[in-house]
N, C-alpha and C. Protein backbone atom coordinates (compact mmCIF):
# COMPACT_ATOMS: atom_id res chain seq x y z
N UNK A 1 -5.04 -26.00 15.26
CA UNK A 1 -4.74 -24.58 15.14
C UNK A 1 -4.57 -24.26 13.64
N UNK A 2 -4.79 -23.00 13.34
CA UNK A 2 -5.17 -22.82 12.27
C UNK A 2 -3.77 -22.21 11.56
N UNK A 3 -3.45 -22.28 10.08
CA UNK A 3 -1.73 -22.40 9.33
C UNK A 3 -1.76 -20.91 9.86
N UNK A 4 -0.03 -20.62 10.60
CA UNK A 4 0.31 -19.36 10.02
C UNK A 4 -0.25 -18.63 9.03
N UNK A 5 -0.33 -18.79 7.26
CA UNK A 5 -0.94 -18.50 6.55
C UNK A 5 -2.06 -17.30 6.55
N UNK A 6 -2.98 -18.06 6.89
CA UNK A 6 -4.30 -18.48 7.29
C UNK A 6 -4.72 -17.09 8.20
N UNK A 7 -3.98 -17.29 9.23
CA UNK A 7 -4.08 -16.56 10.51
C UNK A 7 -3.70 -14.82 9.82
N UNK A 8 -2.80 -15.11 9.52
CA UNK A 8 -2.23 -13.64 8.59
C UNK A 8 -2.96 -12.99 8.52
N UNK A 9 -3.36 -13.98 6.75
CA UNK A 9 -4.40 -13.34 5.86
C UNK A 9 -5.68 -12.83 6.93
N UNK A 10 -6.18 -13.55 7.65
CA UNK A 10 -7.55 -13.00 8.38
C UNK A 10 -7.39 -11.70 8.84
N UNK A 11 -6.16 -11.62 9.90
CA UNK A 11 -5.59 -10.47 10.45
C UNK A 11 -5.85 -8.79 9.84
N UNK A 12 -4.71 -9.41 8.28
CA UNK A 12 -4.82 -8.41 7.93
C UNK A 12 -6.04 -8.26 6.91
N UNK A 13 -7.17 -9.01 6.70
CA UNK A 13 -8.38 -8.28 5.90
C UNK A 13 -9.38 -8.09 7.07
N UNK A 14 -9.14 -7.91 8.15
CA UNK A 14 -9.65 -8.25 9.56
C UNK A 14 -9.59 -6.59 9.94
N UNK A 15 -8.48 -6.12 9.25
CA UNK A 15 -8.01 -4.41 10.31
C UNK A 15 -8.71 -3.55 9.42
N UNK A 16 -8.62 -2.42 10.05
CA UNK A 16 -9.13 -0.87 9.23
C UNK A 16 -8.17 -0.35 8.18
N UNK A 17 -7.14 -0.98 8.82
CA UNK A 17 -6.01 -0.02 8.17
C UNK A 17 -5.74 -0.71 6.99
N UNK A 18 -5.39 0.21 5.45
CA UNK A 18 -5.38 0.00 4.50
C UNK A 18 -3.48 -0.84 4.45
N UNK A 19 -3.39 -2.16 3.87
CA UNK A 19 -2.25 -2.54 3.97
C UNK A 19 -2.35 -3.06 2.20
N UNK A 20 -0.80 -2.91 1.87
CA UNK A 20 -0.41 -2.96 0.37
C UNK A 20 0.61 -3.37 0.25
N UNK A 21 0.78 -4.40 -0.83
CA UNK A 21 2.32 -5.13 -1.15
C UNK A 21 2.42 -4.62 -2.85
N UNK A 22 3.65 -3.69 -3.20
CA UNK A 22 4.04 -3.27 -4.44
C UNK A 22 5.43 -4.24 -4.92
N UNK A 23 5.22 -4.57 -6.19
CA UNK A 23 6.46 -5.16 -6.72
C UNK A 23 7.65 -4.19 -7.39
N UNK A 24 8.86 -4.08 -7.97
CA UNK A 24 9.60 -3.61 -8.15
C UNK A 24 9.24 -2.43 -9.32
N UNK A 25 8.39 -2.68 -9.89
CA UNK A 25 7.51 -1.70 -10.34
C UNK A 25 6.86 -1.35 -10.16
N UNK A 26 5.92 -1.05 -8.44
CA UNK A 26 4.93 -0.51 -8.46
C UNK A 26 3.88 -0.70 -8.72
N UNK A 27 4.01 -1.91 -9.04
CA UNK A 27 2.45 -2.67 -8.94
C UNK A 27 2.12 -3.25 -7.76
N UNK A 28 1.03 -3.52 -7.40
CA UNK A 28 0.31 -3.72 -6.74
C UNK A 28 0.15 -5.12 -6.76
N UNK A 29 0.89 -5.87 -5.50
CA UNK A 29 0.47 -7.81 -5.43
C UNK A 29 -0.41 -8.11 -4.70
N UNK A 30 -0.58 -7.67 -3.83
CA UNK A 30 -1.84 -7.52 -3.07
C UNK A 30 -1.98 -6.19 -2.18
N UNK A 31 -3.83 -6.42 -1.81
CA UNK A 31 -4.00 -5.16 -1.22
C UNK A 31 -5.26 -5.75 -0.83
N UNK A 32 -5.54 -5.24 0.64
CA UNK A 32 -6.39 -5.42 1.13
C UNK A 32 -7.96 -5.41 1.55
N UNK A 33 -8.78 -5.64 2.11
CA UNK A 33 -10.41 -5.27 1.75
C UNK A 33 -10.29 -3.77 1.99
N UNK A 34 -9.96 -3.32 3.45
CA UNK A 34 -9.61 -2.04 3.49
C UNK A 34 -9.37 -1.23 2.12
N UNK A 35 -8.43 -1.15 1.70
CA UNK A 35 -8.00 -0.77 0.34
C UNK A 35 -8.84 -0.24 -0.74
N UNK A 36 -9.88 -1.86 -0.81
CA UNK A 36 -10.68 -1.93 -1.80
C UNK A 36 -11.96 -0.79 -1.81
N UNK A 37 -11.96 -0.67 -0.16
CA UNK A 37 -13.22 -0.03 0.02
C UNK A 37 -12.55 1.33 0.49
N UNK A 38 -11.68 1.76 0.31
CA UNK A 38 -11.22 3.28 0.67
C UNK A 38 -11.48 3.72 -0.82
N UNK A 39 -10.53 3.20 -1.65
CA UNK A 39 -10.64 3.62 -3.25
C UNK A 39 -12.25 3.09 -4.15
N UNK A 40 -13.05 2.79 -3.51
CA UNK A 40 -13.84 2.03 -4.22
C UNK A 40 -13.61 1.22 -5.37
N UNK A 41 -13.04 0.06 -5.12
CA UNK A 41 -12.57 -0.57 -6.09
C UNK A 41 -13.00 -2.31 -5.94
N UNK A 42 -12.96 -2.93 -6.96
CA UNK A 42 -13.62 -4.55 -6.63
C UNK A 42 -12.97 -5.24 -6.33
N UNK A 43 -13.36 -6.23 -6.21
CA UNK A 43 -12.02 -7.45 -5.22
C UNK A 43 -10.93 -7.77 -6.57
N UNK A 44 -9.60 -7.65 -6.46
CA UNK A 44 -8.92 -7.88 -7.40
C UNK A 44 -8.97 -6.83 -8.41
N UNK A 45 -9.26 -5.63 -8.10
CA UNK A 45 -8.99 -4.98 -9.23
C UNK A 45 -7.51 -3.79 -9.30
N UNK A 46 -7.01 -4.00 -8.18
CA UNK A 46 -6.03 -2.61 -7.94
C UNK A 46 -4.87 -3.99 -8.63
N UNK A 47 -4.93 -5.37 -8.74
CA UNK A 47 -3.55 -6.24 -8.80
C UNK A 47 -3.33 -6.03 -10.25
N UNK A 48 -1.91 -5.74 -9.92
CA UNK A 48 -1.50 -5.70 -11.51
C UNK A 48 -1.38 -4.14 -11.75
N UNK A 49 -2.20 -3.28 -11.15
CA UNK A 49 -1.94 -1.97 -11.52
C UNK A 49 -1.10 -1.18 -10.75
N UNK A 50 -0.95 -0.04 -10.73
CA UNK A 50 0.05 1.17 -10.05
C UNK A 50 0.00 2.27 -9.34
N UNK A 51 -0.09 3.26 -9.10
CA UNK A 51 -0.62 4.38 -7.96
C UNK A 51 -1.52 5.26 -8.77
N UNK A 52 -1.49 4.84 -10.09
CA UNK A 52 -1.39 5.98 -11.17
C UNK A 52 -3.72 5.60 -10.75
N UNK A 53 -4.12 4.05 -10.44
CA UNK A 53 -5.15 3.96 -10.56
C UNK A 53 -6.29 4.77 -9.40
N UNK A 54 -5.19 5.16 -8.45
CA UNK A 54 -6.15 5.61 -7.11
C UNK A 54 -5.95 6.84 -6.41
N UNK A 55 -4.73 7.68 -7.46
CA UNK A 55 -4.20 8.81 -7.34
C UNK A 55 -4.05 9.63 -8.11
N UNK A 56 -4.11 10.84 -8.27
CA UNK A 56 -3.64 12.38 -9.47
C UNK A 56 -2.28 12.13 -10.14
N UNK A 57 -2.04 12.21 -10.72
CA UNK A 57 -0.43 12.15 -11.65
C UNK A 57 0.15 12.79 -10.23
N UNK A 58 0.25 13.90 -10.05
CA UNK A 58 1.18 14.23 -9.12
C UNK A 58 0.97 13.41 -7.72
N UNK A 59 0.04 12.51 -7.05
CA UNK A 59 0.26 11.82 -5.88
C UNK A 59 1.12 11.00 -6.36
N UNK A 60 0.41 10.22 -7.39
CA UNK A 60 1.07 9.03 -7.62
C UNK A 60 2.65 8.82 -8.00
N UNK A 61 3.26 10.19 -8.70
CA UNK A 61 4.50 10.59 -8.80
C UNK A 61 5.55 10.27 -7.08
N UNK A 62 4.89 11.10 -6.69
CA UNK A 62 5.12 11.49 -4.83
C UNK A 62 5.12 9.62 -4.32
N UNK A 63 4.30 8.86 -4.41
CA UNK A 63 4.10 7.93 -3.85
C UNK A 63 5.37 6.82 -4.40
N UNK A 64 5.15 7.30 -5.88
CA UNK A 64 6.72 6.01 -6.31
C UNK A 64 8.20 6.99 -5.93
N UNK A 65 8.17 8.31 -5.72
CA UNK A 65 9.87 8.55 -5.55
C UNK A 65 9.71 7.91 -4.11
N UNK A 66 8.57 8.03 -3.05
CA UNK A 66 8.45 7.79 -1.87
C UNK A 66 9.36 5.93 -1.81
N UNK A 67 8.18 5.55 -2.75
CA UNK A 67 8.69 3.74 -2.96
C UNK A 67 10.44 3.45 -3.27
N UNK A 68 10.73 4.43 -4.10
CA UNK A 68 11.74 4.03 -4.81
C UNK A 68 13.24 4.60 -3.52
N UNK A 69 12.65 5.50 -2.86
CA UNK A 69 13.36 5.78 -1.84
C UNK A 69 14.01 4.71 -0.54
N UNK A 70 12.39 4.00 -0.11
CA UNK A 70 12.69 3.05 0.21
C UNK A 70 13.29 1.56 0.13
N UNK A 71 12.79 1.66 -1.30
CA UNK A 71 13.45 0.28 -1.78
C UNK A 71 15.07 0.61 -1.93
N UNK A 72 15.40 1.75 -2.21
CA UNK A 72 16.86 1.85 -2.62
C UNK A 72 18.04 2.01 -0.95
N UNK A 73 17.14 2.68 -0.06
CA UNK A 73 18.15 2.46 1.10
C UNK A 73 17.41 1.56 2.22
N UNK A 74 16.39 0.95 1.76
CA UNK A 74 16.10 0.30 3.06
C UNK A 74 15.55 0.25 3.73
N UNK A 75 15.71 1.39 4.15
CA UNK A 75 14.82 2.41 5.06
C UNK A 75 13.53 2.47 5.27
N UNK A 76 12.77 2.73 6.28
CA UNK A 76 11.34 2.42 6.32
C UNK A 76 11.12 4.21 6.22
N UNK A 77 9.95 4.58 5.54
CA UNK A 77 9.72 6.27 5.76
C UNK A 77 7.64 5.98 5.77
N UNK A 78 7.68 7.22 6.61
CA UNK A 78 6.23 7.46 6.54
C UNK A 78 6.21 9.22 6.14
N UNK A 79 5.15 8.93 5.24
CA UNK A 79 4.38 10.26 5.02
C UNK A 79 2.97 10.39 5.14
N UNK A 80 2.27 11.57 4.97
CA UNK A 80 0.92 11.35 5.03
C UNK A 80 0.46 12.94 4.00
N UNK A 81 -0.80 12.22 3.27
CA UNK A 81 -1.01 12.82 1.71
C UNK A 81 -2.68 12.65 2.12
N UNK A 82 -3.30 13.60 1.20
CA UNK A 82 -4.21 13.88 1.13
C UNK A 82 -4.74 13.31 -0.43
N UNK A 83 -5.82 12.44 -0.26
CA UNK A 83 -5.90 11.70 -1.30
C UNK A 83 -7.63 11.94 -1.93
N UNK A 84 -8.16 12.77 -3.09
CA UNK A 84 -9.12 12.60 -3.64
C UNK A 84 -9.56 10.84 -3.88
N UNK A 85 -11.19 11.00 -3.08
CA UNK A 85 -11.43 9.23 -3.53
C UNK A 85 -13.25 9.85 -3.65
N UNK A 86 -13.70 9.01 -3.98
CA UNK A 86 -15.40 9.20 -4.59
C UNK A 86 -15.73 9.43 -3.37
N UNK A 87 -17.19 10.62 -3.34
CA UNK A 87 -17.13 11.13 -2.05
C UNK A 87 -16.39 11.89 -1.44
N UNK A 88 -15.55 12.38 -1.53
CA UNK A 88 -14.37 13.59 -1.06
C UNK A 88 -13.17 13.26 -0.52
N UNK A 89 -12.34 13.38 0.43
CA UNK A 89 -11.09 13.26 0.80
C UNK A 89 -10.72 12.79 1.57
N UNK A 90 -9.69 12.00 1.79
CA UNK A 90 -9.16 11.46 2.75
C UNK A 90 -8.11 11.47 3.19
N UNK A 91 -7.12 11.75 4.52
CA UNK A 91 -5.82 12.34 5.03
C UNK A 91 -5.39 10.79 5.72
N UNK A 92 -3.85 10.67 4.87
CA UNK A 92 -3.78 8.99 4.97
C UNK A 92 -1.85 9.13 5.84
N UNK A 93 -1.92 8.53 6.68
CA UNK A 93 -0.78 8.69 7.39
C UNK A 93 -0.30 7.13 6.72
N UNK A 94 0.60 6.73 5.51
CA UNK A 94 1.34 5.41 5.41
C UNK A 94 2.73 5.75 5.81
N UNK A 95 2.83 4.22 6.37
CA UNK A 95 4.08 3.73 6.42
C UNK A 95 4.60 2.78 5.63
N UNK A 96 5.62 3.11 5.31
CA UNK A 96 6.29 2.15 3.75
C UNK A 96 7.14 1.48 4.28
N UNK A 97 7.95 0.28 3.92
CA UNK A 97 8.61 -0.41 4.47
C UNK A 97 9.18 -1.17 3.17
N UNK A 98 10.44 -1.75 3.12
CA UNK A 98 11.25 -2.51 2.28
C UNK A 98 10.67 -3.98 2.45
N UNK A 99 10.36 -4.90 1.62
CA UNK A 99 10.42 -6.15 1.63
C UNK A 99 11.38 -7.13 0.85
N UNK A 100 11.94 -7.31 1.65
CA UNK A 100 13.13 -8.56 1.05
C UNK A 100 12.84 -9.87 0.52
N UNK A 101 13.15 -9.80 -0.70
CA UNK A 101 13.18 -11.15 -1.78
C UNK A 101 14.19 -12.31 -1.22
N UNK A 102 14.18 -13.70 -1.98
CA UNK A 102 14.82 -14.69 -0.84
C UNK A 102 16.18 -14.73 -0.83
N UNK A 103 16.87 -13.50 -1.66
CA UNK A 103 18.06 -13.60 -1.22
C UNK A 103 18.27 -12.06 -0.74
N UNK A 104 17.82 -11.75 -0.26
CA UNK A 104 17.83 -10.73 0.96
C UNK A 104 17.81 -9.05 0.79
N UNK A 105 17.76 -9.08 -1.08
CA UNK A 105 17.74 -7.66 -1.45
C UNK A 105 16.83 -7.04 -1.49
N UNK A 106 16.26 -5.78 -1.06
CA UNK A 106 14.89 -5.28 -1.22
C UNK A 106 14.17 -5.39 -2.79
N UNK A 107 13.44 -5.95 -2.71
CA UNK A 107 12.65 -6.57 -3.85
C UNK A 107 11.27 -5.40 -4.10
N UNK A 108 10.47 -5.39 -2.49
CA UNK A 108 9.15 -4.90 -3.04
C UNK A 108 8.68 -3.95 -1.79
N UNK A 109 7.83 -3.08 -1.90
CA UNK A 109 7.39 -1.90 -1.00
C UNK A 109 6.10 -2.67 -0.05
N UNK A 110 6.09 -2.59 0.80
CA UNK A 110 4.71 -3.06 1.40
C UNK A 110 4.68 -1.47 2.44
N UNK A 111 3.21 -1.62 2.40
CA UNK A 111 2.83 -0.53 3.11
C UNK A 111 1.16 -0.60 3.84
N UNK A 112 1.48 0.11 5.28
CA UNK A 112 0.45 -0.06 5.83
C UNK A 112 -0.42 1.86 6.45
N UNK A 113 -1.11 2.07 5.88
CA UNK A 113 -1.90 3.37 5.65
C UNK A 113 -2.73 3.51 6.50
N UNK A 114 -3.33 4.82 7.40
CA UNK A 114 -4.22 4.52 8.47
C UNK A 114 -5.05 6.24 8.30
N UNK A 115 -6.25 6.33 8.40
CA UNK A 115 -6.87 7.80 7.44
C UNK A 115 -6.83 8.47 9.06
N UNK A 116 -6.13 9.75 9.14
CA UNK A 116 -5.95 10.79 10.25
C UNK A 116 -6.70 12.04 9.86
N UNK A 117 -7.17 12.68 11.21
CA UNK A 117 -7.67 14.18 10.77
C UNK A 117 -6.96 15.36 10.88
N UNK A 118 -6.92 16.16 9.79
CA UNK A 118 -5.85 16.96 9.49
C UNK A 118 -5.56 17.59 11.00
């Protein structure tokens, strides 16, 4: 049988839905094929960067108080934003969620995004 790991990773480059792990700044640790191919972007190119690469100053504003909201109480929140990408628009229902570092404090944002019609 194949590692936990393993199985994950397939899973999630396996789904439609755009899934994203942000570090305490808002960068981006990983992100998924989904992802890559919503924003048109190359394998490895969103890591390391911030909202600022796949969004308007003002989404990307919206998207870190969104992050910083969560990371600070916990709390899981969903919104859904209308996002300019090459080719025209897309209406993205995410859900954000806290991820806990190994001693149990919210460390980093992961989020899983799914494109709805208005």
């Amino acid at each position: 049988m194949p590692e936990k790991a393993e199985l994950l990773e397939k899973l999630i480059e396996s789904c439609d839905a755009i899934v994203y792990l942000k570090d305490e700044e808002g960068r981006f640790l990983f992100v998924n094929r989904a992802f890559e191919e919503a924003f048109q972007l190359k394998p490895g190119e969103a890591i390391g960067q911030d909202d600022f690469l796949i969004g308007s100053k003002e989404q990307a504003n919206a998207w870190r108080d969104l992050d910083d909201q969560v990371r600070t109480t916990g709390q899981p929140a969903t919104a859904q934003s209308t996002v300019a990408v090459p080719g025209g628009e897309r209406t993205l229902l995410d859900h954000k969620f806290s991820v806990s570092g190994l001693d149990g404090t919210p460390r980093a944002v992961g989020g899983i995004a799914i494109e709805v019609a208005e």
